[in-house]
C-alpha atoms as a PDB file:
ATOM      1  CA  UNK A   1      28.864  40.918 116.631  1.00  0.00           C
ATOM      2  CA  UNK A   2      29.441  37.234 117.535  1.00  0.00           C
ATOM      3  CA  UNK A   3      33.217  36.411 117.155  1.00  0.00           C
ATOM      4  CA  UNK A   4      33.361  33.347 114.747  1.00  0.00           C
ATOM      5  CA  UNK A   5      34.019  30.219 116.112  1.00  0.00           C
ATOM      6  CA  UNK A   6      37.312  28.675 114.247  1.00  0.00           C
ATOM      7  CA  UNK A   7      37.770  25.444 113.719  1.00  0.00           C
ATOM      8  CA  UNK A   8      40.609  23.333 111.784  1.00  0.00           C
ATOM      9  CA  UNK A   9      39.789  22.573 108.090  1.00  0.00           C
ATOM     10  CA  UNK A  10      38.312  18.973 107.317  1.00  0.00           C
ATOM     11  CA  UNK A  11      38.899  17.453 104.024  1.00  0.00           C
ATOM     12  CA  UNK A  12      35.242  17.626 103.292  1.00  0.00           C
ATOM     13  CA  UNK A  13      35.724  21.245 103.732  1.00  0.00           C
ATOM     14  CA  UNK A  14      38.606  21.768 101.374  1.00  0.00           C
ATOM     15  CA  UNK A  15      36.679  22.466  98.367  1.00  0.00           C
ATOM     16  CA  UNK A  16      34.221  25.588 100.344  1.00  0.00           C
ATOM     17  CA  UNK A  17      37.575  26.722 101.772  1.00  0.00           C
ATOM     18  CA  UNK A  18      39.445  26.995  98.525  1.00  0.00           C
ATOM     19  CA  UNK A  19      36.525  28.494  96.822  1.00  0.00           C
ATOM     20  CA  UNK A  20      36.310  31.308  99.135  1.00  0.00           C
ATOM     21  CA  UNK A  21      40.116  32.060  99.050  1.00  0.00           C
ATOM     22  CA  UNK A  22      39.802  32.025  95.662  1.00  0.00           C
ATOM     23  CA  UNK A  23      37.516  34.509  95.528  1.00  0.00           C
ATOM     24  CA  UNK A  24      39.163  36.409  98.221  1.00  0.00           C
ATOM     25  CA  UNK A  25      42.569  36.523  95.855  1.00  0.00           C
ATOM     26  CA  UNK A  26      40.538  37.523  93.050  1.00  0.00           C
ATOM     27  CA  UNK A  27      42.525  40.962  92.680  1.00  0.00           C
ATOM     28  CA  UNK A  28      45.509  40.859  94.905  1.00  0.00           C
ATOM     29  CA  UNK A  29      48.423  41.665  92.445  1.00  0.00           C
ATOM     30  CA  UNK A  30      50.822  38.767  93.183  1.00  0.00           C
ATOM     31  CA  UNK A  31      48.139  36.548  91.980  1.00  0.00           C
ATOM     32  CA  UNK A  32      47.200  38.759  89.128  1.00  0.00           C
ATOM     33  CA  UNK A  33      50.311  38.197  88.171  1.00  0.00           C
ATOM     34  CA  UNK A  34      50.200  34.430  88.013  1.00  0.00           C
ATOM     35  CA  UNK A  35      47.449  34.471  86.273  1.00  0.00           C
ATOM     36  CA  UNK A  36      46.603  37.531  84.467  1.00  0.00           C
ATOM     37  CA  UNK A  37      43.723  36.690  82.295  1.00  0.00           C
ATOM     38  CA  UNK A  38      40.933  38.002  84.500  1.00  0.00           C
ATOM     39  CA  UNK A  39      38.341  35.904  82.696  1.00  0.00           C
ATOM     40  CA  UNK A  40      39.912  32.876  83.669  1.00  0.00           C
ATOM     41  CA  UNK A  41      41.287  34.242  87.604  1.00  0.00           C
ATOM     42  CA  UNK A  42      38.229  32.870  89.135  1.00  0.00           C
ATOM     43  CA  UNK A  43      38.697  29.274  88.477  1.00  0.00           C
ATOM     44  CA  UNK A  44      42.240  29.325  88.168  1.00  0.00           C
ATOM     45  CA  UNK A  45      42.298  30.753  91.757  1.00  0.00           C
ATOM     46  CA  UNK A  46      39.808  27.884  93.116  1.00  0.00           C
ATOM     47  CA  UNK A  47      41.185  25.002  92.050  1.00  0.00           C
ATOM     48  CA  UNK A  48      44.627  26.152  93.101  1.00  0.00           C
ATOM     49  CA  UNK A  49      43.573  26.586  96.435  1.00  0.00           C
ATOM     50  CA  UNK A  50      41.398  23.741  96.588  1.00  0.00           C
ATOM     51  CA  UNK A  51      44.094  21.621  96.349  1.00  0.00           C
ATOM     52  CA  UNK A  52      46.858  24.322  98.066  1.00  0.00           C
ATOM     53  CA  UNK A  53      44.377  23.815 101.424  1.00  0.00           C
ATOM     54  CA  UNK A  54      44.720  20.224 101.113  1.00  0.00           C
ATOM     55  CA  UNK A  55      48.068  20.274 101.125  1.00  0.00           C
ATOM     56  CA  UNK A  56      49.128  22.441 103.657  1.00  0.00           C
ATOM     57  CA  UNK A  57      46.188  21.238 106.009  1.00  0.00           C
ATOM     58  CA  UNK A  58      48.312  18.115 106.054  1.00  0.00           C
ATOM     59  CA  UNK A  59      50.617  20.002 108.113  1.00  0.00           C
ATOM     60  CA  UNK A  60      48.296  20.367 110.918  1.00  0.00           C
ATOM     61  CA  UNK A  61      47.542  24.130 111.133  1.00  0.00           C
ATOM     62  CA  UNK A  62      45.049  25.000 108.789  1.00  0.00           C
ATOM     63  CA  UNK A  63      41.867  26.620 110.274  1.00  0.00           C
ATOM     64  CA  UNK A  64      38.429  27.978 108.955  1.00  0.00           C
ATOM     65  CA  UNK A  65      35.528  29.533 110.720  1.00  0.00           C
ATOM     66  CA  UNK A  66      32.693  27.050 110.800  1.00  0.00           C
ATOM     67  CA  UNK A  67      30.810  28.545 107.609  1.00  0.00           C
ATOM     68  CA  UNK A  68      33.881  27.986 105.577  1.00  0.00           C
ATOM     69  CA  UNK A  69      34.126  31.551 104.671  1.00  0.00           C
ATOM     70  CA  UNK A  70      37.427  31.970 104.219  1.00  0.00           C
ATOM     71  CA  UNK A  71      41.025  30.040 105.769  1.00  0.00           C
ATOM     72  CA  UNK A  72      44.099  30.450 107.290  1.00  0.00           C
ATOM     73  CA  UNK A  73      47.000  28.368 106.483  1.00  0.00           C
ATOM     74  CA  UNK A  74      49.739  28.154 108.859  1.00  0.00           C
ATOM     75  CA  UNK A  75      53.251  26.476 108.457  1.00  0.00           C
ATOM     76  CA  UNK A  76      53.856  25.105 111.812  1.00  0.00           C
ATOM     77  CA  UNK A  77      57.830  25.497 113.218  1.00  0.00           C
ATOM     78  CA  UNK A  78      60.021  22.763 111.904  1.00  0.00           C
ATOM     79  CA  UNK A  79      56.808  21.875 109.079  1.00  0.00           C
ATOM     80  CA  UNK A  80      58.631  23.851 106.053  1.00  0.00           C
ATOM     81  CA  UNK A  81      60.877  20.653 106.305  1.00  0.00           C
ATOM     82  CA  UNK A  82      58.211  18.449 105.700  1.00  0.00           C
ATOM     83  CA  UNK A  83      56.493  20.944 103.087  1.00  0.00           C
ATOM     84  CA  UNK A  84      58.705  19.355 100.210  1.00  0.00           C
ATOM     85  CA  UNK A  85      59.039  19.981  96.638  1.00  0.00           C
ATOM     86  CA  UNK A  86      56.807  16.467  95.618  1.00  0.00           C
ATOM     87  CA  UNK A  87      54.722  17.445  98.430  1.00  0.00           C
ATOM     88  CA  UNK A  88      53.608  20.824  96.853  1.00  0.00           C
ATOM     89  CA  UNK A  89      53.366  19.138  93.514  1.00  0.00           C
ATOM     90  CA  UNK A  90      50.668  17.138  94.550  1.00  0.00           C
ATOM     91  CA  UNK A  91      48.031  17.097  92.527  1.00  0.00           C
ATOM     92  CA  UNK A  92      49.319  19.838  90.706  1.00  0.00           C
ATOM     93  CA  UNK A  93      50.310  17.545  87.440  1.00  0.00           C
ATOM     94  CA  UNK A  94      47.967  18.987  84.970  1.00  0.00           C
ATOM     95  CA  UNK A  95      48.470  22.243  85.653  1.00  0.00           C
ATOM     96  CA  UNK A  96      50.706  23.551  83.082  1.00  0.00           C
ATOM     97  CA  UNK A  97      47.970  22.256  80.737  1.00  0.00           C
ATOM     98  CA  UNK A  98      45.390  23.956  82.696  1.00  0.00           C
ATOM     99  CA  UNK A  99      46.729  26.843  84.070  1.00  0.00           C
ATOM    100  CA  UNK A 100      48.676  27.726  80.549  1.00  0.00           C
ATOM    101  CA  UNK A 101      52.558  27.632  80.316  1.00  0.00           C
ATOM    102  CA  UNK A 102      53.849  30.261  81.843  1.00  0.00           C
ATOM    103  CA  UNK A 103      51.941  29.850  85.343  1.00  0.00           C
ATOM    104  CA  UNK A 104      54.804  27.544  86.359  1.00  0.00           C
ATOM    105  CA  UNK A 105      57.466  29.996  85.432  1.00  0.00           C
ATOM    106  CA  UNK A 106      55.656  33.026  87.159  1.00  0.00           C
ATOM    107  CA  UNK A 107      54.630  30.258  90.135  1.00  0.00           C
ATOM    108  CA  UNK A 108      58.174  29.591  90.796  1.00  0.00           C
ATOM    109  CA  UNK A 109      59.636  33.687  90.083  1.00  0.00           C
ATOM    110  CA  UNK A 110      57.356  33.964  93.135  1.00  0.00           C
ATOM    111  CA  UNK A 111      58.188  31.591  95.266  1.00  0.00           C
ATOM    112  CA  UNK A 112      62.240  31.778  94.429  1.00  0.00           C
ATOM    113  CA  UNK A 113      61.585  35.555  95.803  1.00  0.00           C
ATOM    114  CA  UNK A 114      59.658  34.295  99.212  1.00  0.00           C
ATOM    115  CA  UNK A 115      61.973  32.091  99.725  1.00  0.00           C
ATOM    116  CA  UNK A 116      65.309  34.586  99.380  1.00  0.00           C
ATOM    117  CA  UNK A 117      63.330  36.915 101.592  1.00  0.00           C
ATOM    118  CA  UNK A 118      62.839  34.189 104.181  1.00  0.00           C
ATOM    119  CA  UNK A 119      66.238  33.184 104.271  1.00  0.00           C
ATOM    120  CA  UNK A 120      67.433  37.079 104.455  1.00  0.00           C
ATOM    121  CA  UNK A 121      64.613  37.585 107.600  1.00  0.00           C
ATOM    122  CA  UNK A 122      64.191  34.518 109.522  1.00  0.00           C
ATOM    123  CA  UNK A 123      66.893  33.292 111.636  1.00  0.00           C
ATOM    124  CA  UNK A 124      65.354  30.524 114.107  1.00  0.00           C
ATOM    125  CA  UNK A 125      61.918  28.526 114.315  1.00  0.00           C
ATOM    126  CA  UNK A 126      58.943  30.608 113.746  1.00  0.00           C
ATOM    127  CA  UNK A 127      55.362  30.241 112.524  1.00  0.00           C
ATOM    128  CA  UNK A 128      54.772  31.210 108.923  1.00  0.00           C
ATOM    129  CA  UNK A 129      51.267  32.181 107.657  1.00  0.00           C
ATOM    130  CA  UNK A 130      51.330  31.052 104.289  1.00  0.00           C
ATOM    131  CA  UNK A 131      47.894  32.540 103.310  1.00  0.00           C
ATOM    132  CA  UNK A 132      44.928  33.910 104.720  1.00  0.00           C
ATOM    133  CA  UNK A 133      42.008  34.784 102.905  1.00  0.00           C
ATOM    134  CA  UNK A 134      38.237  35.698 103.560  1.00  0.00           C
ATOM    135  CA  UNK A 135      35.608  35.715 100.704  1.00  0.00           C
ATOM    136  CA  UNK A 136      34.495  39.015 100.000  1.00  0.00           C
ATOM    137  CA  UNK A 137      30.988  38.325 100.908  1.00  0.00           C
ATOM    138  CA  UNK A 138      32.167  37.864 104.339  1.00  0.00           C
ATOM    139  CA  UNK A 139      34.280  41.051 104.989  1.00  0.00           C
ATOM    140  CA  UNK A 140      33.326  42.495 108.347  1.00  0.00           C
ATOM    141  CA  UNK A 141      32.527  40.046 110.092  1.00  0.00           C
ATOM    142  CA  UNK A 142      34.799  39.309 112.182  1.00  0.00           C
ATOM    143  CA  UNK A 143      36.312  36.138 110.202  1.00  0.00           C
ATOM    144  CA  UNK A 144      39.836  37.539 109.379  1.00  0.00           C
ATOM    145  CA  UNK A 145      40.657  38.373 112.669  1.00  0.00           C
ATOM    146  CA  UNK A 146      39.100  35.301 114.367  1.00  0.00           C
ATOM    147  CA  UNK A 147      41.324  33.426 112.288  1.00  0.00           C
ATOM    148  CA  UNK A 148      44.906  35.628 113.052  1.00  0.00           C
ATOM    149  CA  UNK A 149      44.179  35.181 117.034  1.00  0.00           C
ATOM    150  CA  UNK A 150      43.068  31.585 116.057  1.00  0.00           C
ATOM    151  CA  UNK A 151      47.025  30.852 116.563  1.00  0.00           C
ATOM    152  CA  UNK A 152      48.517  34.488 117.265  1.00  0.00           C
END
């Protein structure tokens, strides 16, 4: 098996590269919990990382295997900084009409946990990877660890 060549994430990309780490969430329990009606996962999960890969991409360590299979987004050292609040809500304007009401306040229970364990583990400049996904369909191939070593 040919390792997969990995390559950073274009914006033209963003959309394939959400899609399949959408799909690749599709029954992780963290996100089942932000959005537990399983009818309406799927899209809620594409469009949030659709614009999620966009966002942290910006950052400058975002990668994808050429077929856009799947992503890995990385928070480079001394990049939470620049990972701000307005940043993150970027795009993200409709989605309390979109996503339903109570995806903010489970979005931020979430996050308000990361971030205390953070705090409690993390003493000096470090690499943080945010998410990593691979669709499904892909599995076994090689992708998932192509993109760890990609930057391990």
């Amino acid at each position: 098996m040919d390792t997969p060549r990995i390559i950073p994430i274009p914006p033209a990309s963003f959309d394939q590269v959400g899609a399949a780490m959408g799909r690749a969430f599709q029954n992780d329990p963290v996100w089942s919990y932000i959005f537990p009606d399983a009818t309406r996962r799927p899209a809620q999960l594409e469009c949030f990382f659709t614009h999620w890969v966009g966002i942290v991409s910006d950052l400058g360590a975002s990668y994808m295997p050429e077929d856009a299979s799947g992503g890995a987004l990385w928070i480079p050292p001394g990049a939470r900084g620049r990972l701000t609040l307005q940043r993150q809500l970027r795009g993200f304007g409709y989605t309390p009409f979109w996503f339903g009401p109570r995806w903010l306040y489970r979005s931020l229970q979430v996050l308000r946990d990361g971030r205390k364990r953070e705090a409690a583990e993390i003493e000096r400049p470090h690499w943080i990877l945010n998410a990593i996904g691979v669709d499904p369909a892909a599995h076994g191939t090689g992708v998932g660890s192509a993109l760890l070593q990609h930057v391990i």
